[in-house]
C-alpha atoms as a PDB file:
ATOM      1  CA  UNK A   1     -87.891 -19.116  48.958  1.00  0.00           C
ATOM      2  CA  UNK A   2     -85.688 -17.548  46.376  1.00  0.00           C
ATOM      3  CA  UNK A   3     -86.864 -14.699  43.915  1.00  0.00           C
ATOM      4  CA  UNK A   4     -88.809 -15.580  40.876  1.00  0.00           C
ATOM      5  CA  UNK A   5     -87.002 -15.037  37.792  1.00  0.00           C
ATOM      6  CA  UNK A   6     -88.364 -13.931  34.517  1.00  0.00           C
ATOM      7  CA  UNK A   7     -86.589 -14.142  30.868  1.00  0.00           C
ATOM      8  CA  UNK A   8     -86.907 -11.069  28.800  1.00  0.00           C
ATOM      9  CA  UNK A   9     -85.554 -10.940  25.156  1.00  0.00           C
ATOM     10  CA  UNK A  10     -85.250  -8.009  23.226  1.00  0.00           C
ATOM     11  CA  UNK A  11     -84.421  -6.356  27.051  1.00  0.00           C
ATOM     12  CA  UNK A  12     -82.213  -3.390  25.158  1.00  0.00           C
ATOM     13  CA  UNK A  13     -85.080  -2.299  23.104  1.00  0.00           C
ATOM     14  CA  UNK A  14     -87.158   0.917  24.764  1.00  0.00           C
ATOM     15  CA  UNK A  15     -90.257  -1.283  25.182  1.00  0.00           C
ATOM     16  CA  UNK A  16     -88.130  -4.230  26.471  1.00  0.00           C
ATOM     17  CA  UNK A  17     -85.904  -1.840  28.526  1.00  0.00           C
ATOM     18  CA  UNK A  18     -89.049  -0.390  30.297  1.00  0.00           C
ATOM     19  CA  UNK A  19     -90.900  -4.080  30.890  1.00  0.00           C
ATOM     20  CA  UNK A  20     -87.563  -5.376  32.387  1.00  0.00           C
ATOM     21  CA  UNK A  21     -87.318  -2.169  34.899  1.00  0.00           C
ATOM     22  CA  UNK A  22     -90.808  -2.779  35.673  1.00  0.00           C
ATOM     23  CA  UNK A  23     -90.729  -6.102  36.776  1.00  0.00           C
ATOM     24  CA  UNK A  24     -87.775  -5.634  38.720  1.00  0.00           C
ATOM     25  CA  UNK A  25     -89.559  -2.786  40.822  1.00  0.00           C
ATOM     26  CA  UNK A  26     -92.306  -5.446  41.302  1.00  0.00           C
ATOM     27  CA  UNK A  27     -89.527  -7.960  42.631  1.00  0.00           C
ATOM     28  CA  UNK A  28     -88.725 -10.365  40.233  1.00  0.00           C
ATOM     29  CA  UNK A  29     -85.085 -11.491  39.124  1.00  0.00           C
ATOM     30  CA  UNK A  30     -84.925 -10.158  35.539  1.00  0.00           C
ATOM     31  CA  UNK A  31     -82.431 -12.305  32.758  1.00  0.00           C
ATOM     32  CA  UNK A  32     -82.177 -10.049  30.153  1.00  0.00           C
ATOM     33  CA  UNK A  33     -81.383 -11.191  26.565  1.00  0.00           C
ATOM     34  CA  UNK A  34     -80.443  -9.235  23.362  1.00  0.00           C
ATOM     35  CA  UNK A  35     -77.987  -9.732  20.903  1.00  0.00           C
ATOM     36  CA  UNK A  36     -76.923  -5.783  20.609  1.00  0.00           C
ATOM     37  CA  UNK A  37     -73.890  -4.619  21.396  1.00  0.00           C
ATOM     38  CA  UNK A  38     -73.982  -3.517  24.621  1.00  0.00           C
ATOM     39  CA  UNK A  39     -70.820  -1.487  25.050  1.00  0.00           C
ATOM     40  CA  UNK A  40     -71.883   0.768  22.009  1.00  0.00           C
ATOM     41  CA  UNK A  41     -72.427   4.247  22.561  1.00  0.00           C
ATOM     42  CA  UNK A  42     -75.644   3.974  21.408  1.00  0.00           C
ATOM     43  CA  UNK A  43     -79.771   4.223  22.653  1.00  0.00           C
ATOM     44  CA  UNK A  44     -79.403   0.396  23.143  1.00  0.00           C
ATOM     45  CA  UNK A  45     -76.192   0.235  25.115  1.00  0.00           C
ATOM     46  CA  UNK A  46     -77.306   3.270  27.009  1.00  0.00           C
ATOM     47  CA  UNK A  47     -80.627   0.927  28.400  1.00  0.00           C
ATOM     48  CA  UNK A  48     -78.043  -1.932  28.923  1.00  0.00           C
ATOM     49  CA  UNK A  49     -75.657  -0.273  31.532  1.00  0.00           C
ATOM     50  CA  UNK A  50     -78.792   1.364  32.904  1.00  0.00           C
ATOM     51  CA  UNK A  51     -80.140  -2.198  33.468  1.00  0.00           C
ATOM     52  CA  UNK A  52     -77.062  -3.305  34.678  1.00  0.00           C
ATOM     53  CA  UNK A  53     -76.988  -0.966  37.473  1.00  0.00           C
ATOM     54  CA  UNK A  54     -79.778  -3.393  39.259  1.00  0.00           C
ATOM     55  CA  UNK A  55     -78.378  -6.044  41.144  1.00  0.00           C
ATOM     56  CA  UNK A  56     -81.578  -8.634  40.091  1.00  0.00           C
ATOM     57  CA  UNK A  57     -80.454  -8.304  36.268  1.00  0.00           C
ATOM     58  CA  UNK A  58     -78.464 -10.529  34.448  1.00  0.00           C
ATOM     59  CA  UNK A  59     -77.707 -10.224  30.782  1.00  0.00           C
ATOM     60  CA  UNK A  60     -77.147 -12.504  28.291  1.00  0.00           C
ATOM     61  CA  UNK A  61     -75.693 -11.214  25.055  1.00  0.00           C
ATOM     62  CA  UNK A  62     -76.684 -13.857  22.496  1.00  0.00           C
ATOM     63  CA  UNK A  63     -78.345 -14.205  19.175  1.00  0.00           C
ATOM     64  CA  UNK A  64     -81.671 -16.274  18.989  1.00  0.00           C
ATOM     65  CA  UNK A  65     -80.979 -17.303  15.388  1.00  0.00           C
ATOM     66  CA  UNK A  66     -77.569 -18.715  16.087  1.00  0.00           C
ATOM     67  CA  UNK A  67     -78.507 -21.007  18.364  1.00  0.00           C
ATOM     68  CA  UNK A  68     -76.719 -19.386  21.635  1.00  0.00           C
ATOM     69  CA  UNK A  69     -79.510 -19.474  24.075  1.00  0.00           C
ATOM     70  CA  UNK A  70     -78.936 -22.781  26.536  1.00  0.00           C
ATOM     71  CA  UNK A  71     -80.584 -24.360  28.732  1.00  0.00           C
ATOM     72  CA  UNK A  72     -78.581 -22.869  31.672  1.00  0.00           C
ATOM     73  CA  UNK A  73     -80.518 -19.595  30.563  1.00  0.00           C
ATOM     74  CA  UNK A  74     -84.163 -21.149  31.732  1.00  0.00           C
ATOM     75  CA  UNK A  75     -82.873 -22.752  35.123  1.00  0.00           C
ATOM     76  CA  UNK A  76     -85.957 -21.288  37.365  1.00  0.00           C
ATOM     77  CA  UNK A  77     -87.156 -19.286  35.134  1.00  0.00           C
ATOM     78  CA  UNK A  78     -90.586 -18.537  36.082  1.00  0.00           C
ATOM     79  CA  UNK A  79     -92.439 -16.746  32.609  1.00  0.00           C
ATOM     80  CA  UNK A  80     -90.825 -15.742  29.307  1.00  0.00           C
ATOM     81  CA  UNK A  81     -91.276 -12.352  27.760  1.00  0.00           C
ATOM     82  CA  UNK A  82     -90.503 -12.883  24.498  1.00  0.00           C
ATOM     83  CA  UNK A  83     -90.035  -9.241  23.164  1.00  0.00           C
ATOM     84  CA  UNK A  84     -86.954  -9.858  20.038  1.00  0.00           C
ATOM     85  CA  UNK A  85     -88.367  -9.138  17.029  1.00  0.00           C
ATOM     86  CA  UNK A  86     -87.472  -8.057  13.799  1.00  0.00           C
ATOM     87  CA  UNK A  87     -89.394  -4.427  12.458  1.00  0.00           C
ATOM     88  CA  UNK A  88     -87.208  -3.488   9.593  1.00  0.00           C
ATOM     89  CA  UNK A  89     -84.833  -0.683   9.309  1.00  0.00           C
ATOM     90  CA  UNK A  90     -86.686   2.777   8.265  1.00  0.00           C
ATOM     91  CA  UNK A  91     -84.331   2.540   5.394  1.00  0.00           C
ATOM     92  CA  UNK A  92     -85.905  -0.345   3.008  1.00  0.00           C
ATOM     93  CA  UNK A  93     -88.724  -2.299   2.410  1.00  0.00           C
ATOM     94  CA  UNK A  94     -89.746  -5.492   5.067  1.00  0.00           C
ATOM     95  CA  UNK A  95     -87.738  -8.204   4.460  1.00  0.00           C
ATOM     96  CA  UNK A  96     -90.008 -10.930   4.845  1.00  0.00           C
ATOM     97  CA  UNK A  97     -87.271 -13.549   5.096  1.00  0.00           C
ATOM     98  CA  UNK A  98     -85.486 -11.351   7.875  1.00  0.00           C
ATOM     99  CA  UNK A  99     -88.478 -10.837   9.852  1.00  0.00           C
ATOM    100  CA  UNK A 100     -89.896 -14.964   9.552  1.00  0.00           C
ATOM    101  CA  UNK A 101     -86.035 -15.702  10.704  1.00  0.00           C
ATOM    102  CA  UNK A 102     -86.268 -13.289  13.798  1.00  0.00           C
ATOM    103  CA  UNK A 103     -89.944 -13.546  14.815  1.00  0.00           C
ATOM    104  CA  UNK A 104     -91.086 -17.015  14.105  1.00  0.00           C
ATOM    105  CA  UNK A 105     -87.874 -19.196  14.300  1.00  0.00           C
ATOM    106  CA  UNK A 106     -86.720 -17.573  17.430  1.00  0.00           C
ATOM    107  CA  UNK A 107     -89.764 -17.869  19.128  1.00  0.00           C
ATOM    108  CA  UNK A 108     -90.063 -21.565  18.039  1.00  0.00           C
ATOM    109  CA  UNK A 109     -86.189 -21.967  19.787  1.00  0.00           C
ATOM    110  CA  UNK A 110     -87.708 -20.680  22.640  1.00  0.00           C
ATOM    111  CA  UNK A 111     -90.682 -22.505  23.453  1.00  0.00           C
END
């Protein structure tokens, strides 16, 4: 019997970052989704490579709201974290529009 995989979104996040190393400890095949770039020099492409490293992770760089996520991305997937979401910036109010686009429309893709 092959490994059980799992989807994660949102996998570069800290939260999403820590959930995907977990369940690959516990022995699941981890496909990791986000749509940051992963070759920045940043907190988020720091998590990336570190996720990388593991030989059951597989990333997928793609954007929920355009539509990129394909049905080759579920084959044997087992569960769905569905982590992405949109929090704001720090630097301005809550878009409202931004954060029904991310949270709600993406999830809706998804299921």
């Amino acid at each position: 019997m092959s490994k059980q995989k799992i989807l994660v979104t949102g996998c570069s996040s800290f939260i999403g970052c820590e959930i995907s190393k977990k369940l690959m400890e516990l022995g699941w095949d981890v496909i990791g989704v986000t749509r940051t770039n992963v070759d920045a020099n940043s907190s988020y492409g720091k998590r990336i490579r570190l996720l990388n490293r593991n030989s059951n992770f597989d990333l997928r760089k793609l954007d929920l709201l355009n539509n990129d996520l394909q049905p080759r991305d579920f084959r044997n997937v087992k569960y769905i974290v569905h982590h992405a979401a949109y929090v704001g910036n720090g630097a301005t109010s809550f878009e409202d529009t931004t954060a029904i686009e991310t949270n709600i429309l993406s999830t809706l893709k998804i299921i």
